[in-house]
N, C-alpha and C. Protein backbone atom coordinates (compact mmCIF):
# COMPACT_ATOMS: atom_id res chain seq x y z
N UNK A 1 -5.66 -29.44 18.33
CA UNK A 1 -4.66 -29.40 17.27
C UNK A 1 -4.39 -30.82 16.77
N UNK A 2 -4.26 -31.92 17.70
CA UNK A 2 -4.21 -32.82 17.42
C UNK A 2 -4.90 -33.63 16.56
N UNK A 3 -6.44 -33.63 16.37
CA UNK A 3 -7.78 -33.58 16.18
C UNK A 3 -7.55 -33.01 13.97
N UNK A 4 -7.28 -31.75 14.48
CA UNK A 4 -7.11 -31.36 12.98
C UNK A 4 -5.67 -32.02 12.13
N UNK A 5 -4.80 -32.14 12.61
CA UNK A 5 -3.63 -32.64 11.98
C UNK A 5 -4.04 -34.33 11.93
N UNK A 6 -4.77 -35.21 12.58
CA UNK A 6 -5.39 -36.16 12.28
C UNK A 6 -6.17 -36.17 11.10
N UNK A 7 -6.92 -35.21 10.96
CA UNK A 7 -7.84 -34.75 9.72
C UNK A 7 -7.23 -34.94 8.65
N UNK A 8 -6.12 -33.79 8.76
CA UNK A 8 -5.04 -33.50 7.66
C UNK A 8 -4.31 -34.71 6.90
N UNK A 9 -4.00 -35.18 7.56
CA UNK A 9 -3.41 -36.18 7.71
C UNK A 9 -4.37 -37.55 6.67
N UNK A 10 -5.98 -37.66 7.25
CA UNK A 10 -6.65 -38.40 6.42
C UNK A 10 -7.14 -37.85 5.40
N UNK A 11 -7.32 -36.03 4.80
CA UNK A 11 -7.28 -35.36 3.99
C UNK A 11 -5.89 -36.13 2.52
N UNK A 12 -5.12 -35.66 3.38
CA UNK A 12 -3.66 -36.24 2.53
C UNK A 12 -3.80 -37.54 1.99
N UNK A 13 -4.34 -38.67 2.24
CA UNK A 13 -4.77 -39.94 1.74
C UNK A 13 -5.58 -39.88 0.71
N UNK A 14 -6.28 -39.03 0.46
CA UNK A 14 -7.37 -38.89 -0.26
C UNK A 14 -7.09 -39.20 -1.95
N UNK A 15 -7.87 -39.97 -2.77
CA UNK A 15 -7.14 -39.33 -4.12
C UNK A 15 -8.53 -38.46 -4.77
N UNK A 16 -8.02 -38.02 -6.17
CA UNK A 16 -9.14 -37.47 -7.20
C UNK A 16 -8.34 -38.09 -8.33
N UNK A 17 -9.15 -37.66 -9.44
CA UNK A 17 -9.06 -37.73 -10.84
C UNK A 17 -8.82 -36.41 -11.30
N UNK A 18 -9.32 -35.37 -10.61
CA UNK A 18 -9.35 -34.30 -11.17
C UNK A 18 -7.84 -33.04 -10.76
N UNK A 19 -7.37 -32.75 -11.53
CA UNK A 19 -6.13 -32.06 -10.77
C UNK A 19 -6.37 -30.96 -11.01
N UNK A 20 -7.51 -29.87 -11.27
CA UNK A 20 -8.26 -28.55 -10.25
C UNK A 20 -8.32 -28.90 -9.07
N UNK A 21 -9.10 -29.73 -8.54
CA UNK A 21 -9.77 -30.11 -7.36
C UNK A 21 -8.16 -30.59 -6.78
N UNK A 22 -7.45 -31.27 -7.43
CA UNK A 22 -6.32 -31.60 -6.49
C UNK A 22 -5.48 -30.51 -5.57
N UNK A 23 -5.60 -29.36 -6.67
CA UNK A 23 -4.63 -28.25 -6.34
C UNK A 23 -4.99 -27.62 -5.38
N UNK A 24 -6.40 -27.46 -5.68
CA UNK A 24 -7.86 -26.41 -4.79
C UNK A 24 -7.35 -27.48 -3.43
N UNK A 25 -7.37 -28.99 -3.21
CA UNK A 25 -7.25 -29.33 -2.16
C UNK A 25 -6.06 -29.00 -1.57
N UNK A 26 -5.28 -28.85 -2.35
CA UNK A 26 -3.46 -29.25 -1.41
C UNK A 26 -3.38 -27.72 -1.34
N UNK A 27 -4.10 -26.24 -1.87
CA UNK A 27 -4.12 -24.86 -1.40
C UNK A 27 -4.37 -25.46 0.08
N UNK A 28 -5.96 -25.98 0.26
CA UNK A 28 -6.29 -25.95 1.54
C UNK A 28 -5.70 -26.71 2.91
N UNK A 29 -5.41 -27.46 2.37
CA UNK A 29 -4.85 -28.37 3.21
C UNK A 29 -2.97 -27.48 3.68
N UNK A 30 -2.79 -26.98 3.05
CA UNK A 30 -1.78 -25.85 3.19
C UNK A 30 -2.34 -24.95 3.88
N UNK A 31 -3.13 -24.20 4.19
CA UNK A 31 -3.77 -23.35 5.23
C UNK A 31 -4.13 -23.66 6.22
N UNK A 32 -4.64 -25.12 6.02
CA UNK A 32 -4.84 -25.84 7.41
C UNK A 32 -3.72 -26.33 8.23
N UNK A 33 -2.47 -26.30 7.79
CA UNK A 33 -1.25 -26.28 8.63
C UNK A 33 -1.02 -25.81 9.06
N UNK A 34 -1.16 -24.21 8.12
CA UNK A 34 -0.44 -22.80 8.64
C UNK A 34 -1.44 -22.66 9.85
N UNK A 35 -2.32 -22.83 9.82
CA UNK A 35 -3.67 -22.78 10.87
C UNK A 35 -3.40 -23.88 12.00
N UNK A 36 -2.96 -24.43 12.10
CA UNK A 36 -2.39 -25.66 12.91
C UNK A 36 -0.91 -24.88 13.64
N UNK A 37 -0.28 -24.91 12.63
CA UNK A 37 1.13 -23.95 13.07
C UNK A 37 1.06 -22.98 14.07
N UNK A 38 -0.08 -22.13 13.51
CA UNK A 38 -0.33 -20.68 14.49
C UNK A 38 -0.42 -21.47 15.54
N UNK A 39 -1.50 -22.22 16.17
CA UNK A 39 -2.27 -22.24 17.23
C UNK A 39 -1.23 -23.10 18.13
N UNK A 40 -0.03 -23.94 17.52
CA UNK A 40 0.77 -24.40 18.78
C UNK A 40 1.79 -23.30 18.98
N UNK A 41 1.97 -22.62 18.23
CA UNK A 41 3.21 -21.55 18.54
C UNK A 41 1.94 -20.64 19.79
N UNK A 42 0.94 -20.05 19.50
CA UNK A 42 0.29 -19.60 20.82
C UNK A 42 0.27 -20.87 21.96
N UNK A 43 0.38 -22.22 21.94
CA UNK A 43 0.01 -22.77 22.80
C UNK A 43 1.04 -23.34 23.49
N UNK A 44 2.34 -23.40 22.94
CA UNK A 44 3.57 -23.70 23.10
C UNK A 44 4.13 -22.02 24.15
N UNK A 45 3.58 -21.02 23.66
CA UNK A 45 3.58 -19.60 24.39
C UNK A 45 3.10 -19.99 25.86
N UNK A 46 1.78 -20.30 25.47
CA UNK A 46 1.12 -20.24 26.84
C UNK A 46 1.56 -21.32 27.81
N UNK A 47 2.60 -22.31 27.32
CA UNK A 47 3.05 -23.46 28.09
C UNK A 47 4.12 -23.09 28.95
N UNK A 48 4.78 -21.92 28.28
CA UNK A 48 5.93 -21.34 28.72
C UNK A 48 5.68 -20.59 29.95
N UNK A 49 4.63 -19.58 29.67
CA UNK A 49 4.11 -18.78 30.16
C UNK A 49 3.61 -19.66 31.66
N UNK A 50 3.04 -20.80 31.74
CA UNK A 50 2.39 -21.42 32.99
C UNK A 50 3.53 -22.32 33.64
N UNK A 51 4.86 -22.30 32.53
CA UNK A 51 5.65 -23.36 33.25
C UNK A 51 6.29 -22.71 34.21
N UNK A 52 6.10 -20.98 33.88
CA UNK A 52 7.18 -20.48 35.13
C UNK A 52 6.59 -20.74 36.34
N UNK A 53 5.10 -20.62 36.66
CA UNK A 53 4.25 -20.51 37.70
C UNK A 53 4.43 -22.19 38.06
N UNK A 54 4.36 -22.90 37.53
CA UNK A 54 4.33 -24.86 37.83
C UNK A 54 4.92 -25.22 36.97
N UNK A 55 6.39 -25.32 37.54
CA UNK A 55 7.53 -26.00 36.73
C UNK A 55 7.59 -27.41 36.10
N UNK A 56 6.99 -28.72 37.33
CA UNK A 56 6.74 -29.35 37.04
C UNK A 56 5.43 -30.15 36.01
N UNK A 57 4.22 -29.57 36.04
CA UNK A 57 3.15 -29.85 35.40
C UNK A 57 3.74 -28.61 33.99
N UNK A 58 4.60 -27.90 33.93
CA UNK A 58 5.16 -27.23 32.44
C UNK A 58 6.02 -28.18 31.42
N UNK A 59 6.50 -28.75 32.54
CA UNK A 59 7.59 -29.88 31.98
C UNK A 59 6.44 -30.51 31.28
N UNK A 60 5.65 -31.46 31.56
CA UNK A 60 4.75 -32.43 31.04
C UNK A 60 4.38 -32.02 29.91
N UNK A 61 3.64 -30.75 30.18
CA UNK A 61 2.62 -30.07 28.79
C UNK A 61 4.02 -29.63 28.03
N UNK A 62 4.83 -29.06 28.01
CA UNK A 62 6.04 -29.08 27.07
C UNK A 62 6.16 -30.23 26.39
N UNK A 63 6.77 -31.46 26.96
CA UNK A 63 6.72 -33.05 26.55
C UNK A 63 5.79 -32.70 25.45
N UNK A 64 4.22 -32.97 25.98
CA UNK A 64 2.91 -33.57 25.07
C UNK A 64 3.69 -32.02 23.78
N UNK A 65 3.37 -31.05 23.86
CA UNK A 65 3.47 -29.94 23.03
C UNK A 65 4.54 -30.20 21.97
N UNK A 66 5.67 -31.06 22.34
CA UNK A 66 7.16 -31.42 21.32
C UNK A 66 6.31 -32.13 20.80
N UNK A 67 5.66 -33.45 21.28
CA UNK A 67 5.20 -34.30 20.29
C UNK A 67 4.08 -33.84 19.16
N UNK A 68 3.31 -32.78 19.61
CA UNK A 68 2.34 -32.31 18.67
C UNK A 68 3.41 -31.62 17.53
N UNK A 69 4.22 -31.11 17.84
CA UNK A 69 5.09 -30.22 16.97
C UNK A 69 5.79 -31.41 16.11
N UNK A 70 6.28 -32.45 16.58
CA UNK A 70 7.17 -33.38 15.25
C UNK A 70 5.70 -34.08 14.54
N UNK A 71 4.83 -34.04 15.41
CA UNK A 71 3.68 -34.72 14.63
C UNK A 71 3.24 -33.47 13.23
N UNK A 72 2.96 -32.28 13.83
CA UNK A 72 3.27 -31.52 12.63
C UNK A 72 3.83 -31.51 11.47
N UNK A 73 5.07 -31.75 12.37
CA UNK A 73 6.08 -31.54 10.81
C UNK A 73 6.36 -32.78 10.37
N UNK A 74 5.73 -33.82 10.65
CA UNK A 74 5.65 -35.01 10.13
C UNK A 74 4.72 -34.60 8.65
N UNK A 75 3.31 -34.33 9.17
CA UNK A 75 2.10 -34.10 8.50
C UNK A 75 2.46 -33.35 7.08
N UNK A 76 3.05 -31.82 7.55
CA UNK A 76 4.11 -31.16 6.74
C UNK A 76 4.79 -32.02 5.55
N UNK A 77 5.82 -32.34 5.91
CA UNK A 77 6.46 -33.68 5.07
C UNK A 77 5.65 -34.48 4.10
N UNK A 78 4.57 -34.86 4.93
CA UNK A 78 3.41 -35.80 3.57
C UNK A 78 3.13 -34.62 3.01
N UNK A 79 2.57 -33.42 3.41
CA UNK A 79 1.73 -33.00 2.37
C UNK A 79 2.78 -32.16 1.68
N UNK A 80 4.14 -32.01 1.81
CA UNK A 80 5.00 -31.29 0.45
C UNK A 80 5.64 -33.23 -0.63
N UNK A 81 5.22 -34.03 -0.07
CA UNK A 81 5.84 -35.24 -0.81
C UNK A 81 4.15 -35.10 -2.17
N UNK A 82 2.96 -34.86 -1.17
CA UNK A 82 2.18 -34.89 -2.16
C UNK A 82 2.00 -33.51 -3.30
N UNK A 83 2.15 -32.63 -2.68
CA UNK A 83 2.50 -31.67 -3.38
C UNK A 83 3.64 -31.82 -4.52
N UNK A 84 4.32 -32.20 -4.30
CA UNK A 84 5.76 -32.75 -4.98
C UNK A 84 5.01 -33.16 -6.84
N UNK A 85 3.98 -34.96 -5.72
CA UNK A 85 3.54 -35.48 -6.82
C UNK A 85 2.61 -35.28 -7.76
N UNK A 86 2.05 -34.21 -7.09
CA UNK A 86 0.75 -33.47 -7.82
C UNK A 86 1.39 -32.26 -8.96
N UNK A 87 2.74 -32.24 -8.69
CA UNK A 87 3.14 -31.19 -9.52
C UNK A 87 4.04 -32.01 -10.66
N UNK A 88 4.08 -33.20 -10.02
CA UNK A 88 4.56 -34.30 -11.23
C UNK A 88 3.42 -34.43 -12.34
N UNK A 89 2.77 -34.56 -11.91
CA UNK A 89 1.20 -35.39 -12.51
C UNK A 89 0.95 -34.12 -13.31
N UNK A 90 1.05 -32.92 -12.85
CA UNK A 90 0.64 -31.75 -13.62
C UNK A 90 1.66 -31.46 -14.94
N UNK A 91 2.73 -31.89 -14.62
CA UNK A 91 3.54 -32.04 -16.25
C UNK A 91 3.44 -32.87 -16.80
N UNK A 92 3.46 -34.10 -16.51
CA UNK A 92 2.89 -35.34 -17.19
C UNK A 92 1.79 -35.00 -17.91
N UNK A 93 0.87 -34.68 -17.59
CA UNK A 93 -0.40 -34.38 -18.25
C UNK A 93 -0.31 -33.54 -19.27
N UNK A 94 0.40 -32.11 -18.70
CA UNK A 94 1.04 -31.22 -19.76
C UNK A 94 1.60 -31.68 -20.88
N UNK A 95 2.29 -32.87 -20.61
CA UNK A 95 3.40 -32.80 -21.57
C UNK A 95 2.31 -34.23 -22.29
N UNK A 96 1.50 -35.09 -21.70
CA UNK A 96 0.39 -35.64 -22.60
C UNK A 96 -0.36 -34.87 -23.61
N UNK A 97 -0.75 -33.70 -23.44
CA UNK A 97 -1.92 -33.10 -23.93
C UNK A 97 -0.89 -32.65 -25.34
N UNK A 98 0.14 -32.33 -24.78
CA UNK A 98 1.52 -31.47 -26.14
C UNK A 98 1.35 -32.82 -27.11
N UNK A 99 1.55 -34.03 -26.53
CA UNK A 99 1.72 -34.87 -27.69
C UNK A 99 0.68 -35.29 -28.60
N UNK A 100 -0.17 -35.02 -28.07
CA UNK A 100 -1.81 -35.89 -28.25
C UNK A 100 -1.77 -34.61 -29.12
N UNK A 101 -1.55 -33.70 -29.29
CA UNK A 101 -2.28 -31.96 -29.96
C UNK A 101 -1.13 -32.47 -31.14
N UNK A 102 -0.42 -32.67 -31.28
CA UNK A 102 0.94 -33.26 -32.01
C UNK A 102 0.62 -34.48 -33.11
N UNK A 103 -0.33 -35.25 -32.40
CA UNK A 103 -0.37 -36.64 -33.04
C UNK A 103 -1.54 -36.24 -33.72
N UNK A 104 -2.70 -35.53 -33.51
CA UNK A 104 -3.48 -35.14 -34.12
C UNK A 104 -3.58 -34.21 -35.16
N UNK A 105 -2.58 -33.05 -34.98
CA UNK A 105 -2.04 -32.69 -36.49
C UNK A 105 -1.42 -33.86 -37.44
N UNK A 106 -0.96 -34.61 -36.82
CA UNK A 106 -0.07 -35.91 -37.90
C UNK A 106 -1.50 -36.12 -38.43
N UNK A 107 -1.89 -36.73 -37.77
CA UNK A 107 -3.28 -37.41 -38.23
C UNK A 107 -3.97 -36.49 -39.46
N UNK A 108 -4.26 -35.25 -39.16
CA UNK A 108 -4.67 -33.95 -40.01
C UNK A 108 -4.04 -34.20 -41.32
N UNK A 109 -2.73 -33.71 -41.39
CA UNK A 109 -2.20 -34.04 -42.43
C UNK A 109 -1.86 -35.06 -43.10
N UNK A 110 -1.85 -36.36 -42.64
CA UNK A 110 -1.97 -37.52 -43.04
C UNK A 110 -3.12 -38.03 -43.90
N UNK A 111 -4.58 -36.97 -43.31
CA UNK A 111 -5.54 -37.62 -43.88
C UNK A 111 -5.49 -36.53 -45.27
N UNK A 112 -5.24 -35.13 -45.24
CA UNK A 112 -5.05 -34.07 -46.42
C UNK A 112 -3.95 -34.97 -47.31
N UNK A 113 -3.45 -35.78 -47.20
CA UNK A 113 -2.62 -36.58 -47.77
C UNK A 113 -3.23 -37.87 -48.64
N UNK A 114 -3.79 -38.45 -48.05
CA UNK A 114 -4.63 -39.42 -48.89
C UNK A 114 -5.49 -39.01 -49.66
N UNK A 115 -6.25 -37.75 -49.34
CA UNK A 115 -7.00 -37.75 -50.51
C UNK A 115 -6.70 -36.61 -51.23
């Protein structure tokens, strides 16, 4: 788990140019959490499950298991800040393309104007 939220994590660094491909990434990279998520909630289960039998070696793997979990929702955190900005960038652009479609009718009629 650790291993993939490292991934994630250098996934999230990543840039593009392209904001299909951005979205298509931050879908996946969203599944790969939820996929991350599942597997400590089973493993955080099974910690429980062995701590009754060895209290002490449960304690430990509990410990390591908290830290995988704030490391999570650390990971979490970046990828809704990038999500955030990718949904910035997606109106920006929107609201580029409105003006540019705008300035180019000016232009249209500007030029039906001169001659």
């Amino acid at each position: 788990v650790a291993k993939e939220l490292d991934l994630i994590q250098l996934k999230l660094k990543e840039k593009t140019n392209n904001i299909t491909q951005a979205k298509r990434d931050q879908r996946n990279l969203d599944e790969e959490l939820d996929s991350c998520n599942i597997k400590l909630l089973e493993l955080e289960a099974a910690v429980q499950s062995f701590a009754e039998q060895n209290p002490q070696l449960g304690k430990q793997l509990t410990g390591k298991i908290n830290k995988l979990t704030e490391f999570h929702q650390q990971i979490i955190r970046e990828a809704e800040y990038r999500a955030s900005k990718l949904n910035q960038a997606v109106s920006h652009l929107d609201e580029y393309n409105e003006m540019l479609e705008s300035i180019i009718k000016w232009i249209e009629k500007a030029k039906t104007l001169l001659h």
